[in-house]
Protein backbone atom coordinates (compact mmCIF):
# COMPACT_ATOMS: atom_id res chain seq x y z
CA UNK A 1 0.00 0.00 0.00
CA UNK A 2 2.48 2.39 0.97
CA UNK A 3 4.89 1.71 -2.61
CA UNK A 4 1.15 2.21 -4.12
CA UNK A 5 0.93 5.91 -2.33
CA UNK A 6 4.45 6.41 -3.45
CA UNK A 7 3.55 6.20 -7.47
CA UNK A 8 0.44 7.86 -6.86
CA UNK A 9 2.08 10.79 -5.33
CA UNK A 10 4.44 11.04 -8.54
CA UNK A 11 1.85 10.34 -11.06
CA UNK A 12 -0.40 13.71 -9.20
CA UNK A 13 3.32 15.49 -10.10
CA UNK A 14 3.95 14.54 -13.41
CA UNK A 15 0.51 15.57 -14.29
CA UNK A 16 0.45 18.93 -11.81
CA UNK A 17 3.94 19.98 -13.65
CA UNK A 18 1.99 18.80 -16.92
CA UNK A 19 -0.90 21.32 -16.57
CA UNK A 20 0.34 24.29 -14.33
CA UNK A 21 0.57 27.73 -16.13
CA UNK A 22 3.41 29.72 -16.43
CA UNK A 23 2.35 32.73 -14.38
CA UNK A 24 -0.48 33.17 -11.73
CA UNK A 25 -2.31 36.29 -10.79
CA UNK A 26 -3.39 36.50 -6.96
CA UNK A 27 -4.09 39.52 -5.14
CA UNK A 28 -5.08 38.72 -1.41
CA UNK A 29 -5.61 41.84 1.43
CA UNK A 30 -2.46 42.75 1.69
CA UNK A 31 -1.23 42.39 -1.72
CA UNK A 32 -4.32 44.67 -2.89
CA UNK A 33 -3.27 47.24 -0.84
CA UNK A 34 -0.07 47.71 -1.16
CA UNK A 35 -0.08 46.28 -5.36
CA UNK A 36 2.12 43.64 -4.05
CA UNK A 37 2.02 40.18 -5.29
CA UNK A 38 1.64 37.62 -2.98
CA UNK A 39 5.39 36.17 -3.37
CA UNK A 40 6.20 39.40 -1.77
CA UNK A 41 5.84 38.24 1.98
CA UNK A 42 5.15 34.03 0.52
CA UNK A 43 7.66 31.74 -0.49
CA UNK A 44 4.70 29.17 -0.86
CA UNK A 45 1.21 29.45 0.62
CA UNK A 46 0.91 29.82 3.41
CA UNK A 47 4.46 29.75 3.97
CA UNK A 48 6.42 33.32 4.89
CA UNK A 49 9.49 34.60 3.50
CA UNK A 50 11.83 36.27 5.88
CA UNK A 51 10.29 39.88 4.31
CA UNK A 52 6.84 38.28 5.23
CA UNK A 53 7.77 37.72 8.94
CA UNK A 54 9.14 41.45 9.15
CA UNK A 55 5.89 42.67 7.76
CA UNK A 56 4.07 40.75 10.44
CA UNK A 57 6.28 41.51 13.29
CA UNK A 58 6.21 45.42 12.07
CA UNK A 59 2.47 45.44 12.64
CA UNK A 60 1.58 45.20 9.60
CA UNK A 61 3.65 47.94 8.24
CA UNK A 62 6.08 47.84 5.53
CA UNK A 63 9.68 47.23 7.27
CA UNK A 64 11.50 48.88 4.63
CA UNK A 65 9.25 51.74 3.78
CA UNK A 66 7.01 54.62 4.76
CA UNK A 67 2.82 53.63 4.29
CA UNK A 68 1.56 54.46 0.93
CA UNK A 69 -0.87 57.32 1.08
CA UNK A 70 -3.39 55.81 -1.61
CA UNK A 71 -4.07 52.73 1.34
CA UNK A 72 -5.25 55.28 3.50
CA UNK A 73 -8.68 57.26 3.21
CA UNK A 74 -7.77 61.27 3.95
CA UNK A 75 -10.58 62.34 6.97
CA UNK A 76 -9.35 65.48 7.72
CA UNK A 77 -7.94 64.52 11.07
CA UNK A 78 -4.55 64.30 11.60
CA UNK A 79 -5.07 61.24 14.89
CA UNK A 80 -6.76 59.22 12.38
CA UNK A 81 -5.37 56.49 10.20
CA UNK A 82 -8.09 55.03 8.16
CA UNK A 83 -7.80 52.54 5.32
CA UNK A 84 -8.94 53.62 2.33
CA UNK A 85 -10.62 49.73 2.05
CA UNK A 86 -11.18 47.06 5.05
CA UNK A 87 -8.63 44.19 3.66
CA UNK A 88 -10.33 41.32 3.48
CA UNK A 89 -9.29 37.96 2.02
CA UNK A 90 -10.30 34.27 2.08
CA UNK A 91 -8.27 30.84 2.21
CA UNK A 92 -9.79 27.69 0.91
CA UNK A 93 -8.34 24.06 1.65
CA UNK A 94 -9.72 21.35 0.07
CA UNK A 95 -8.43 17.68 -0.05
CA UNK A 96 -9.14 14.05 -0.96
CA UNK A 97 -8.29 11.68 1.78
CA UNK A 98 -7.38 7.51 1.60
CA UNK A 99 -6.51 5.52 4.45
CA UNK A 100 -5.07 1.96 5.03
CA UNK A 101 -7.49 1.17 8.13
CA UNK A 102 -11.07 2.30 9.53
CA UNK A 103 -13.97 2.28 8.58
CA UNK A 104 -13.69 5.10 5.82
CA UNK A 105 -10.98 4.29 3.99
CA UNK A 106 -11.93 7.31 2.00
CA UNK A 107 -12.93 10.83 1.81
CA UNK A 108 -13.49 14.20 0.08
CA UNK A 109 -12.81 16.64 2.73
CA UNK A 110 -14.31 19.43 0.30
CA UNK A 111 -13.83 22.03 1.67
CA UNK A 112 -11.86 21.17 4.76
CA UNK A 113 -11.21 24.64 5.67
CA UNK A 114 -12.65 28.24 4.54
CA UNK A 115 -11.89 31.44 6.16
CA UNK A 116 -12.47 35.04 6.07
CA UNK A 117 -9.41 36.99 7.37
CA UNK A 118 -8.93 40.39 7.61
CA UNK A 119 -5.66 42.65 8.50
CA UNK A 120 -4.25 46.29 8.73
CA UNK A 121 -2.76 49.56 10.50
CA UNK A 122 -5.65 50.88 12.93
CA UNK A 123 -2.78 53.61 13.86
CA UNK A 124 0.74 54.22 12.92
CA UNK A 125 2.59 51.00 14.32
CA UNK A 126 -0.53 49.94 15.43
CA UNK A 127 -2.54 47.16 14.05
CA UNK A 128 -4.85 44.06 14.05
CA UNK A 129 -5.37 40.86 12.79
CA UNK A 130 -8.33 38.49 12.98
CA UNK A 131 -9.86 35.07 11.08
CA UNK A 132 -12.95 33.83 11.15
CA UNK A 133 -13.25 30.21 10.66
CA UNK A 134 -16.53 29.83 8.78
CA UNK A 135 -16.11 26.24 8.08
CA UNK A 136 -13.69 23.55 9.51
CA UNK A 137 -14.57 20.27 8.23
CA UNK A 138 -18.45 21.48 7.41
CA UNK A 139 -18.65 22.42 11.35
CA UNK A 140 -18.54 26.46 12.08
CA UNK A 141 -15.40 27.07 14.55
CA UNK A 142 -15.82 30.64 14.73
CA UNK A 143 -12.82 33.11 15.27
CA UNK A 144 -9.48 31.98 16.24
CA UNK A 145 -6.58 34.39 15.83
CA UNK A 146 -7.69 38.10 16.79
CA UNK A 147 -5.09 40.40 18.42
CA UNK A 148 -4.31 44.08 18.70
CA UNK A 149 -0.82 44.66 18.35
CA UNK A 150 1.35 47.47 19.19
CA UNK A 151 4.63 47.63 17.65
CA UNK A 152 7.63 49.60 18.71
CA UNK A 153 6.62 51.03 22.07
CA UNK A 154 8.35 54.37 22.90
CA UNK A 155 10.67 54.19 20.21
CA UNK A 156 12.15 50.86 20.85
CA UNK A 157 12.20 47.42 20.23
CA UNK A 158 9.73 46.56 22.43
CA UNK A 159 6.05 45.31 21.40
CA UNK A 160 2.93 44.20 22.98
CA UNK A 161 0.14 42.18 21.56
CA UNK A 162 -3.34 41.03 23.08
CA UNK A 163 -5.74 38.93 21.79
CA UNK A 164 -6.19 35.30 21.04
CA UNK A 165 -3.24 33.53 19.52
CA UNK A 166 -1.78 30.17 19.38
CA UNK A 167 1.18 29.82 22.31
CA UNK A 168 3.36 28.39 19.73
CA UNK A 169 3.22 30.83 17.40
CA UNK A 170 6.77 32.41 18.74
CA UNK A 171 7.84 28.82 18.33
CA UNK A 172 6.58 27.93 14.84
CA UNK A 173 3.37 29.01 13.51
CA UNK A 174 1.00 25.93 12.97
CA UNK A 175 -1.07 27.93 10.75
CA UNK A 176 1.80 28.25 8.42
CA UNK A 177 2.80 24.70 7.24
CA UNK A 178 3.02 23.29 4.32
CA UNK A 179 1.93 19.68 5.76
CA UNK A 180 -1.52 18.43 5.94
CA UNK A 181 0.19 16.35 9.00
CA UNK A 182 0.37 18.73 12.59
CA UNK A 183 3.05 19.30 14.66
CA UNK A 184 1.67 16.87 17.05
CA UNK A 185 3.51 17.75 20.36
CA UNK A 186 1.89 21.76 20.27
CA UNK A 187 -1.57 19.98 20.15
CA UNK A 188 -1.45 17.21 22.84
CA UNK A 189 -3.07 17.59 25.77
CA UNK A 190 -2.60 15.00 28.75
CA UNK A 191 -6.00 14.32 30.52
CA UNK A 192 -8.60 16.20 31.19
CA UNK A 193 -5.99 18.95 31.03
CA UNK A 194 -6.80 22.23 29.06
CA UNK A 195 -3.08 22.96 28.72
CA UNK A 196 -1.48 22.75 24.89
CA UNK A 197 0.54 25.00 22.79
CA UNK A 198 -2.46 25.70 20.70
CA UNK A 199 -5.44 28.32 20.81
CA UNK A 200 -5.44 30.83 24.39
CA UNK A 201 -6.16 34.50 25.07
CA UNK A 202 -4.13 36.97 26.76
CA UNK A 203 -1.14 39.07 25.90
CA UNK A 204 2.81 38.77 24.77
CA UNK A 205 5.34 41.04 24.98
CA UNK A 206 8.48 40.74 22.64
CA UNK A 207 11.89 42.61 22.36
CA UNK A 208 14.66 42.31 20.21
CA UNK A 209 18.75 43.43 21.83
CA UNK A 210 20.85 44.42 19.13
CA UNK A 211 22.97 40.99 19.42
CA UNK A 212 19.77 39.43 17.55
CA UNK A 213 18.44 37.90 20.80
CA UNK A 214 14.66 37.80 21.16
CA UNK A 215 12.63 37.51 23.91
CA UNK A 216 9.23 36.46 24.69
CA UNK A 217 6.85 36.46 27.73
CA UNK A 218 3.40 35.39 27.12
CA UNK A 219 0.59 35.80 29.85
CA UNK A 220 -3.07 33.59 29.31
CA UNK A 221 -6.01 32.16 30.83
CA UNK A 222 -4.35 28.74 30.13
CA UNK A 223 -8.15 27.31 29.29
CA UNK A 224 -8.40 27.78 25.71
CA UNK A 225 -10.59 29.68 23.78
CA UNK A 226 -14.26 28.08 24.61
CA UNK A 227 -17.34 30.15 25.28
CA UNK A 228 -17.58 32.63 28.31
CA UNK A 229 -19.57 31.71 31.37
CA UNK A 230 -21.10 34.40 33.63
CA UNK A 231 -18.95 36.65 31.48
CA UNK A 232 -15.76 35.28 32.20
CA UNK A 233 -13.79 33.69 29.40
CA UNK A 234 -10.95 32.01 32.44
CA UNK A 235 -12.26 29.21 34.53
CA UNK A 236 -10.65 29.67 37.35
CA UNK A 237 -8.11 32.06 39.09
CA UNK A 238 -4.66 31.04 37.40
CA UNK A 239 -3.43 32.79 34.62
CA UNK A 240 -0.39 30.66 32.85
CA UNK A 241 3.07 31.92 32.31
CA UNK A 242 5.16 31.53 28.79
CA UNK A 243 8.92 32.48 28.44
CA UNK A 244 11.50 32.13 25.41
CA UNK A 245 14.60 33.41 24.73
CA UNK A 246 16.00 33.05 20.90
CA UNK A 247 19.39 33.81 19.46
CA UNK A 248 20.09 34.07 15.55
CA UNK A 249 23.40 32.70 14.15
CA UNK A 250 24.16 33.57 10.57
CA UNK A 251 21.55 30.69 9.02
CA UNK A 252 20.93 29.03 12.55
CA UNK A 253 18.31 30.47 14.78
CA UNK A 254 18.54 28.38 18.84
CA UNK A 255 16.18 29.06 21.18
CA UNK A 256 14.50 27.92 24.53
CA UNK A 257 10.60 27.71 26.08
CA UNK A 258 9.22 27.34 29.07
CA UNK A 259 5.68 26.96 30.30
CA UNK A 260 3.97 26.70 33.65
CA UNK A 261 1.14 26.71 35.67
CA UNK A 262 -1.90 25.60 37.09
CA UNK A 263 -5.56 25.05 36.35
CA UNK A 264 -8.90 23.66 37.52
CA UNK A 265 -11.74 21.98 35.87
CA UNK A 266 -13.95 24.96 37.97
CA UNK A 267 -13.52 27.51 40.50
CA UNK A 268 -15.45 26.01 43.03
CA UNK A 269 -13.63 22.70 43.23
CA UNK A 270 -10.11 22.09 45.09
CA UNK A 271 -8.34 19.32 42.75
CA UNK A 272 -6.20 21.00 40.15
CA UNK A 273 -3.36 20.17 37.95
CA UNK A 274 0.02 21.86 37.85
CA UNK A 275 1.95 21.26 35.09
CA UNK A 276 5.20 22.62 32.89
CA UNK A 277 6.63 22.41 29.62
CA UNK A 278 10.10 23.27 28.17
CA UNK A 279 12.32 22.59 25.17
CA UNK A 280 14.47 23.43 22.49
CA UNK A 281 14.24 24.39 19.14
CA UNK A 282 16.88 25.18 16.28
CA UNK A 283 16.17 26.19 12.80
CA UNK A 284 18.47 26.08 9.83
CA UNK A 285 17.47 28.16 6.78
CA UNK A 286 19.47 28.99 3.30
CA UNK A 287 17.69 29.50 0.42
CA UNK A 288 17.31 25.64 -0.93
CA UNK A 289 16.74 23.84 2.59
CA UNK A 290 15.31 24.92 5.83
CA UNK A 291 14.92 22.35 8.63
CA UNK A 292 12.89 22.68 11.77
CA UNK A 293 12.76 21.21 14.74
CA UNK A 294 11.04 21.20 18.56
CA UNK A 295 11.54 18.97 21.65
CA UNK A 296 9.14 19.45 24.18
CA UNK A 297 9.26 17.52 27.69
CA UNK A 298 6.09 18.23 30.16
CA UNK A 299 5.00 17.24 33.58
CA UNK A 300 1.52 17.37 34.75
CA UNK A 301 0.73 16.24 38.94
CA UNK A 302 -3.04 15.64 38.59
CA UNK A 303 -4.00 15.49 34.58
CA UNK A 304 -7.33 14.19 35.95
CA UNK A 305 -7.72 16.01 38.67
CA UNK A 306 -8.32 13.29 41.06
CA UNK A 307 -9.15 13.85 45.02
CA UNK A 308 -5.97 11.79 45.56
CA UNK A 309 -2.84 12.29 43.44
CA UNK A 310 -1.11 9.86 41.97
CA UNK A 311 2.69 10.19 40.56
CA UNK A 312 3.12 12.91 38.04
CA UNK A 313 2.69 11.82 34.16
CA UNK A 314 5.50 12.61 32.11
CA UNK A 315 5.15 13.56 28.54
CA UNK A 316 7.76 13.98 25.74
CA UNK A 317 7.70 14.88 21.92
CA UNK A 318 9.53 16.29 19.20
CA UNK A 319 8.96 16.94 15.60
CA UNK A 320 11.73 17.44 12.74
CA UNK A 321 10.97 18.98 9.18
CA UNK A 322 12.80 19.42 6.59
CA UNK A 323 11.94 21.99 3.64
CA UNK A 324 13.57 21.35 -0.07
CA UNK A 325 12.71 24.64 -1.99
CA UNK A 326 15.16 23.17 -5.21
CA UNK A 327 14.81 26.06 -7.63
CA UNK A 328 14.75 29.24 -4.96
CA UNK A 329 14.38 32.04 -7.44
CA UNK A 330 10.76 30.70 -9.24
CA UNK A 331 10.06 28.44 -5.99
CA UNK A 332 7.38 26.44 -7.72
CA UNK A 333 8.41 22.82 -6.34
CA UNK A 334 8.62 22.09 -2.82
CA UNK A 335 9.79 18.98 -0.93
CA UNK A 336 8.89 18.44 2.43
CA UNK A 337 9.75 15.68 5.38
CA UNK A 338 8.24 15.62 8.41
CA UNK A 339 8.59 13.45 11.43
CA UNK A 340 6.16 13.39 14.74
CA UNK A 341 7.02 11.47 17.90
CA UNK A 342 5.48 11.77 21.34
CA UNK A 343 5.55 9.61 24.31
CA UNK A 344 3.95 10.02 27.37
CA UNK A 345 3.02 7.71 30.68
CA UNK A 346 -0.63 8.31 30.19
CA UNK A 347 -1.97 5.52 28.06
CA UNK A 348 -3.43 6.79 24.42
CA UNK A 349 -1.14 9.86 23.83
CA UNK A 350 1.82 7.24 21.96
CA UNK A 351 2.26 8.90 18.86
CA UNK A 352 5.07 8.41 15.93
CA UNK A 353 4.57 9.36 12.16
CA UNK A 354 6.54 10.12 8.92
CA UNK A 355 5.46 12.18 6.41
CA UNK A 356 6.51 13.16 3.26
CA UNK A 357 4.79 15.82 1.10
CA UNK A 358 5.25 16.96 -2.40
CA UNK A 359 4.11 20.80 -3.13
CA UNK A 360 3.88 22.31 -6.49
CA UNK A 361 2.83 26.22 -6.69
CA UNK A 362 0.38 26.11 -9.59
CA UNK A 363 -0.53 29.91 -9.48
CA UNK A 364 1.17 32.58 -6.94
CA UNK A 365 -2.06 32.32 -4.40
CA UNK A 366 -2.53 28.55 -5.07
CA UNK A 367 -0.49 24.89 -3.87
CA UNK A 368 -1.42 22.05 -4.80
CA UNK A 369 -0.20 18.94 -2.72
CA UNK A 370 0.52 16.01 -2.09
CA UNK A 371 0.82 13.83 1.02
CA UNK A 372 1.80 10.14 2.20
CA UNK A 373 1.87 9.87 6.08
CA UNK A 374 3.14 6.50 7.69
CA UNK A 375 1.52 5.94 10.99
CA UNK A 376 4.28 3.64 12.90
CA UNK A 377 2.31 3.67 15.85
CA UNK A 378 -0.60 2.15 14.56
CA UNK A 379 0.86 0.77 11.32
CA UNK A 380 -1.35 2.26 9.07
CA UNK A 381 -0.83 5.18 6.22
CA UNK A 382 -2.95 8.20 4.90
CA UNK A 383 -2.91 9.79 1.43
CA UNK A 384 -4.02 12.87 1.06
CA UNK A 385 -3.81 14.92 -2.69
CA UNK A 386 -5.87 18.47 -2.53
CA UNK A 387 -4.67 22.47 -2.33
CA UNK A 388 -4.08 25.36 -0.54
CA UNK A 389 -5.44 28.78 -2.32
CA UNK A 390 -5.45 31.99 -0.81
CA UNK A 391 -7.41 35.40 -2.49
């Protein structure tokens, strides 16, 4: 089955490279209002280039240049910075999906995501970002990512965002993969345990020295991002603590987490769970090969939050991924291997997969993929063919 995936997977490329045009012609939010194209800020979607992460982490604002005047709508008042249009723009996933083993050994997961995202300067080097996920595998998830973020405070390198946002995002951005496949470790949560490196609210504040060392303290409710009750959105009376400290090395970017605190399934009862997480993570990036990779080790005392502890569970995981961008200067082709381990002492969280992924860019705003995962764990594989668009 799996040597079957295999010659599927280069049949789907001989025929992609077959039928893909020589030029595309996308203009998403951003690229409409600045008369960018998309390859700008993306080396594939959703993928950033290094000019796309400065954009971001400038609020928004060009990092090389002052904001053109035709983006903005002239009020008369000097204190107000108002976009000429609201930026709006959509991404649609769609995929077909085989499988080894189950019950449905096959799907059309058609779409499997849509969302309306919007993006922009609310003031100078201030601005906001939000998606609303209007469909997630035909079930309405609502909004996910919303911050306000303030860039530069006072003059220096120092910013400040609040919002929701995924905990991982100073770590690697989940939302920008190429893989179908997660990065398993961010999303596993140990027993009845809200705690993950996913989805939270609450605030970060960043700063950059001048030796290229960033660092990052995140503050959250540390219960995800469910529905208020009684017009709280936190659960109880912890609030979660996130710290990380990065250094860049000519092509090599090291850095460090850590994670802690504590949490209860509600206020009013005693048993909680306190917990940590920390790890490493190094990056190597030139312009044909960029590889990625996270160890995370965790300890939780009371996952269940039981009456009585028992021993604290222990919880490890790393993922490695490699990115092959072969021909940087039209980056059209993209190779990607990806490997997901976790282990932990509570029974069901045993995880270990391979997966390698095949990416061709058949317009500027559109990737079309695809995907053979190996499931070692539970020796079974997945093959998923299907594309990324954004506009």
């Amino acid at each position: 089955m799996v040597r079957r995936c295999f010659l599927i997977v280069a049949f789907f490329t001989v025929l992609i490279a077959a039928l893909a045009p020589e030029t595309g012609r996308a203009i998403p939010a951003f690229a409409r209002k600045y008369g960018f194209s998309c390859s700008t800020c993306h080396v594939a979607v959703p993928k950033l280039k290094s000019y796309g992460d400065e954009f971001a982490g400038n609020g928004y604002q060009l990092p090389d240049a002052d904001e053109p005047p035709r983006a903005f709508k002239d009020a008369g008042d000097d204190r107000l910075l108002l976009q000429r249009e609201l930026p709006l723009a959509i991404r649609f996933d769609a995929y077909a999906r085989f499988q080894t083993e189950g019950k449905i050994k096959s799907d059309f997961q058609m779409p499997f995501g849509l969302k309306l995202m919007s993006g922009g300067n609310i003031a100078k080097n201030v601005g906001y970002y939000f998606y609303f996920y209007m469909s997630e595998l035909g079930e309405m998830t609502g909004v996910e990512d919303a911050f306000i973020y303030f860039n530069n405070i006072g003059g220096t390198e120092l910013d400040f965002l609040a919002g929701q946002f995924q905990l991982c995002d100073p770590l690697y951005k989940r939302e920008l993969r190429l893989t179908y496949e997660d990065y398993q470790i961010y999303t596993t949560r140990v027993g009845q345990s809200n705690a993950n490196l996913t989805y939270d609210r609450g605030f970060i504040l960043s700063y950059s020295l001048p030796t290229k060392t960033d660092l990052v303290l995140q503050v959250v409710n540390g219960n995800g991002i469910g529905m208020a009750e009684d017009d709280l959105t936190d659960n109880d009376n912890f609030k979660n603590v996130f710290l990380k400290v990065s250094q860049d090395i000519s092509i090599v970017n090291i850095g460090m987490f850590g994670y802690t605190g504590q949490e209860k399934t509600d206020v009013e009862k005693k048993e909680k769970n306190k917990f940590y997480m920390v790890g490493p993570n190094l990056t190597v990036s030139t312009d044909r090969i960029e590889f990625n990779t996270q160890y995370v080790a965790r300890s939780d005392d009371n996952p269940d939050f039981l009456p009585v502890k028992g021993d604290k569970i222990k919880t490890d995981g790393f993922f490695g991924e490699l990115i092959v961008n072969p021909f940087p200067a039209k980056s059209r082709i993209f190779g990607i291997l990806l490997y997901n381990k976790v282990n932990s002492d509570y029974d069901g969280l045993e995880y270990e997969t391979v997966t390698v992924n095949l990416s061709y860019m058949l317009h500027t705003n559109m990737r079309v993929m695809a995907e053979v995962t190996r499931d070692i764990e539970n020796e079974q594989s997945r093959f998923v063919v299907g594309y990324v668009s954004g506009f």
